[in-house]
C-alpha atoms as a PDB file:
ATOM      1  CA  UNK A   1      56.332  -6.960  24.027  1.00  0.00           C
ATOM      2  CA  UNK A   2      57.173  -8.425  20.996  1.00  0.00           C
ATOM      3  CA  UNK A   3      57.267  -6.792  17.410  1.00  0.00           C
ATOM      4  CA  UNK A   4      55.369  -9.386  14.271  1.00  0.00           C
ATOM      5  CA  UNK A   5      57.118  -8.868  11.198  1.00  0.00           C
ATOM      6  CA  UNK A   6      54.928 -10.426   8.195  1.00  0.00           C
ATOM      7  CA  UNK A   7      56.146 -10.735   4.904  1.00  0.00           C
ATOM      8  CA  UNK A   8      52.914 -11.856   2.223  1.00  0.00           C
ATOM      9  CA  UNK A   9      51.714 -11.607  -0.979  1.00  0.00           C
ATOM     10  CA  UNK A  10      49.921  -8.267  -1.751  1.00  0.00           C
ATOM     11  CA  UNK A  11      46.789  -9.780  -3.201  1.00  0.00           C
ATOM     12  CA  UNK A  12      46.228 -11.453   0.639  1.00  0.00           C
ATOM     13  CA  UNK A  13      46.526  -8.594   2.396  1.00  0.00           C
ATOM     14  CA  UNK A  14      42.935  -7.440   3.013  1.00  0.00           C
ATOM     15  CA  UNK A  15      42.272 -11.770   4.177  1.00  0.00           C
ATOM     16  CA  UNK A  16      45.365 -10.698   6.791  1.00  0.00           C
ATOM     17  CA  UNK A  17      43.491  -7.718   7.839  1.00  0.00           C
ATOM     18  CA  UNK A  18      40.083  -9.461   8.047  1.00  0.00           C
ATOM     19  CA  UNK A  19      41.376 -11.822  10.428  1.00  0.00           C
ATOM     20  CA  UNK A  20      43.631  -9.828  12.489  1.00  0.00           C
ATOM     21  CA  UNK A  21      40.853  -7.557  13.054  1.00  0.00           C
ATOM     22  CA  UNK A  22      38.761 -10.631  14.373  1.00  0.00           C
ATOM     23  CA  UNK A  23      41.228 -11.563  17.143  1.00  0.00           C
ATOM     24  CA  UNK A  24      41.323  -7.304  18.436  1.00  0.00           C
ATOM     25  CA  UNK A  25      44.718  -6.345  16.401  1.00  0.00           C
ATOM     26  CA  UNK A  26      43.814  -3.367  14.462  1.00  0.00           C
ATOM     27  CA  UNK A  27      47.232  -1.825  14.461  1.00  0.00           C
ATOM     28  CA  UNK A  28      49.716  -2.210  12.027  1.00  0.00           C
ATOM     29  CA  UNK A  29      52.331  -0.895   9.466  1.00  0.00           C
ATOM     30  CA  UNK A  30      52.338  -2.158   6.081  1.00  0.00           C
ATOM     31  CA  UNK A  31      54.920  -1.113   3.595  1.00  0.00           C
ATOM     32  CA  UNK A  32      55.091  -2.294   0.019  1.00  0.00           C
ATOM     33  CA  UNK A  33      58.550  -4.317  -0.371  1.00  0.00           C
ATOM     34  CA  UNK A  34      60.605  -6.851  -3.111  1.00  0.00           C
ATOM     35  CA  UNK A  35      62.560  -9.818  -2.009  1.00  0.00           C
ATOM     36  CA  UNK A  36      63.478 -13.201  -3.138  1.00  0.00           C
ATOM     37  CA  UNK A  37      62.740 -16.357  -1.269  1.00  0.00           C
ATOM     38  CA  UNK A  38      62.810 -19.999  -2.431  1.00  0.00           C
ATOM     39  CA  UNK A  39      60.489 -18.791  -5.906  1.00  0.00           C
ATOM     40  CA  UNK A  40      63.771 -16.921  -7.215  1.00  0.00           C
ATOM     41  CA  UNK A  41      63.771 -17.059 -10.737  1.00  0.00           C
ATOM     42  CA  UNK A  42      60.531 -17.275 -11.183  1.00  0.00           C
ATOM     43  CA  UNK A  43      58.273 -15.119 -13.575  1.00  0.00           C
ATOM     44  CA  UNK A  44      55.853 -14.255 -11.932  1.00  0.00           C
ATOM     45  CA  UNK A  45      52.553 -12.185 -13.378  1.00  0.00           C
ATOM     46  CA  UNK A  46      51.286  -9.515 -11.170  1.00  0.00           C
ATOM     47  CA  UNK A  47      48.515  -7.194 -12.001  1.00  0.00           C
ATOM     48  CA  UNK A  48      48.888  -8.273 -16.233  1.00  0.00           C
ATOM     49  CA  UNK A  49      52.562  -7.595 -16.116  1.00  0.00           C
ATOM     50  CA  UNK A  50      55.308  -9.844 -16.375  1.00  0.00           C
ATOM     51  CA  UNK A  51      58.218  -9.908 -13.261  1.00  0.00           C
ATOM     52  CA  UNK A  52      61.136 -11.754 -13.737  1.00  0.00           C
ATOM     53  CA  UNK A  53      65.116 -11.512 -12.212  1.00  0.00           C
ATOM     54  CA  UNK A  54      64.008 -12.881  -8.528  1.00  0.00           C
ATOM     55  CA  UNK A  55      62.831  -9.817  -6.999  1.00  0.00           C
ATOM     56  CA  UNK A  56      58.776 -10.038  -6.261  1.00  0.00           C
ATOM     57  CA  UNK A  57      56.203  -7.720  -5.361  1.00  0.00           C
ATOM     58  CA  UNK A  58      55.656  -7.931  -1.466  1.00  0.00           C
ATOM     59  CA  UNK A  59      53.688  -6.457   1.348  1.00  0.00           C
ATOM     60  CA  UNK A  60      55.192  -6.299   4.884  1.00  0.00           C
ATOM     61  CA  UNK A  61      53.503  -5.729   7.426  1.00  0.00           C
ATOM     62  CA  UNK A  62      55.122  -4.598  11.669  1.00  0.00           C
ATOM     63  CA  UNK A  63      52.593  -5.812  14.706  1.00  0.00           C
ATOM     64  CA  UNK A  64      53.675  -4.343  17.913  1.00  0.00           C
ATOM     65  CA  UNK A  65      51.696  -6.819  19.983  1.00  0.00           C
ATOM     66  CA  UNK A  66      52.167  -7.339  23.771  1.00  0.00           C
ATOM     67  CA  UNK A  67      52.636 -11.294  25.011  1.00  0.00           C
ATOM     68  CA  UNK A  68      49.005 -12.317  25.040  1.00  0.00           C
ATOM     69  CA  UNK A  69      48.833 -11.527  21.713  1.00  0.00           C
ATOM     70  CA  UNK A  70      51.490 -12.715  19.824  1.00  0.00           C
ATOM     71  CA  UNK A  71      49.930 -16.169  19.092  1.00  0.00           C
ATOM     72  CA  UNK A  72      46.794 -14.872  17.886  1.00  0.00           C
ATOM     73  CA  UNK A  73      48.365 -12.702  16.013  1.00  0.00           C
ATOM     74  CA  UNK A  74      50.887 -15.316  13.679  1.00  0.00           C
ATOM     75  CA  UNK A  75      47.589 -17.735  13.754  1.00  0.00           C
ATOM     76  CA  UNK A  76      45.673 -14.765  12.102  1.00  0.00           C
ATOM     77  CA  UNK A  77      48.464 -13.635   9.682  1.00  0.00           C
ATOM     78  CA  UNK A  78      48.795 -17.558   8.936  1.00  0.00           C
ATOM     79  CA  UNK A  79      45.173 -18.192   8.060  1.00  0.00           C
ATOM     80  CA  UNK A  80      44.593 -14.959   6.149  1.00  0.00           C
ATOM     81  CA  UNK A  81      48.207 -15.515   3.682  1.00  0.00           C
ATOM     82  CA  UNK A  82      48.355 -18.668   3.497  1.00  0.00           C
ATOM     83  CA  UNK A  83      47.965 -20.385   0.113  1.00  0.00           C
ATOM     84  CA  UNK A  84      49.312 -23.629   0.128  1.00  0.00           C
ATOM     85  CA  UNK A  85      52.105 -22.377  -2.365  1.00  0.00           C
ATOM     86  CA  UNK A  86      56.077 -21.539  -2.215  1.00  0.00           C
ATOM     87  CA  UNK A  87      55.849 -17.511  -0.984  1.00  0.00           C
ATOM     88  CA  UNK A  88      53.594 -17.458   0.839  1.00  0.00           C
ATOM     89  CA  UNK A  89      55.452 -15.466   3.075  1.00  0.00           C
ATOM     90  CA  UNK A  90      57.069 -15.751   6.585  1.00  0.00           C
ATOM     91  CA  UNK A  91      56.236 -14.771   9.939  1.00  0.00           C
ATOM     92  CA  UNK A  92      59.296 -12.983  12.444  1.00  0.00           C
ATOM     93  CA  UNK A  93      58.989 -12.477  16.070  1.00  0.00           C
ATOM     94  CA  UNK A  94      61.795 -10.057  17.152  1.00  0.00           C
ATOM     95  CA  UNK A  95      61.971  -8.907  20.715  1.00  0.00           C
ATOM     96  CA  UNK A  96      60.179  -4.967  21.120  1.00  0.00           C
ATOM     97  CA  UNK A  97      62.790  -3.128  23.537  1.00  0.00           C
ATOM     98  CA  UNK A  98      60.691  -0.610  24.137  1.00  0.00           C
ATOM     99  CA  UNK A  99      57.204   1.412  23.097  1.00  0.00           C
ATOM    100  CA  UNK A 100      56.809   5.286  23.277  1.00  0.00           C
ATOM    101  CA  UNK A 101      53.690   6.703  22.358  1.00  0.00           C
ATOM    102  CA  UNK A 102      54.319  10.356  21.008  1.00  0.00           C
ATOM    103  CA  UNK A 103      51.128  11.844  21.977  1.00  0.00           C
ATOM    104  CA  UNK A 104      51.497  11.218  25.793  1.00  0.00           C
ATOM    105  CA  UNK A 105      54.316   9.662  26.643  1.00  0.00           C
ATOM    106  CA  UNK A 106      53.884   6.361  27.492  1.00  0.00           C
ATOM    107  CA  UNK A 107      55.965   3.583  27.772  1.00  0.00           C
ATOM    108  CA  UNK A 108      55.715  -0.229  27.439  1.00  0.00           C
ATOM    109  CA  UNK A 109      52.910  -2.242  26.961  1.00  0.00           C
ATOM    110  CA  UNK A 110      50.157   0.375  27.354  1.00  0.00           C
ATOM    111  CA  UNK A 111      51.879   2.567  24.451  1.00  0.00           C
ATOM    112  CA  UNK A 112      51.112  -0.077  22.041  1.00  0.00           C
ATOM    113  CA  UNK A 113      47.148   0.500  22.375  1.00  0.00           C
END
């Protein structure tokens, strides 16, 4: 099991969605976050307003996936964020320790769904 950790631009987040959706990963966390990356210092414009001072507007989103679909799952996140531009994003693949679903109980790879 391994947990996706996806860090895009907001404005590509329903192109992630679309195409995680067409390789069978519907389930997901996403969480509205600011960072800095390479683009620091830039100002930005987001929605009419002006950011500036480094930290941007990001969405993150956390994949449990099990091993056969880890790779589908960065190809989809890469094709649906991906711009061609500095921050776009980044992709991490952490190790998942363990998966408890609340409801029932289960562990492991069938908790994830």
């Amino acid at each position: 099991m391994k947990l996706v950790i996806a860090i895009i631009q907001p404005h590509k987040l329903e192109a992630v969605k679309r195409e995680l959706e067409a390789v069978d990963v519907n389930l997901m966390t996403v969480t509205n976050v600011v960072g800095q990356g390479r683009q620091k210092g830039v100002t930005e414009v987001y929605r009419g307003a002006k950011e500036a001072g480094g930290l941007i507007n990001k969405v993150r989103l956390d994949i449990a996936v099990n091993e056969d679909f880890v790779e589908p799952t960065i190809a989809a996140v890469t094709k649906g964020a991906h711009t061609g531009s500095v921050g776009d994003g980044k992709i991490f693949v952490v190790e998942l320790a363990e998966c408890i679903r609340i409801s029932s109980g289960e562990r492991g790879g069938v908790a994830i769904g």
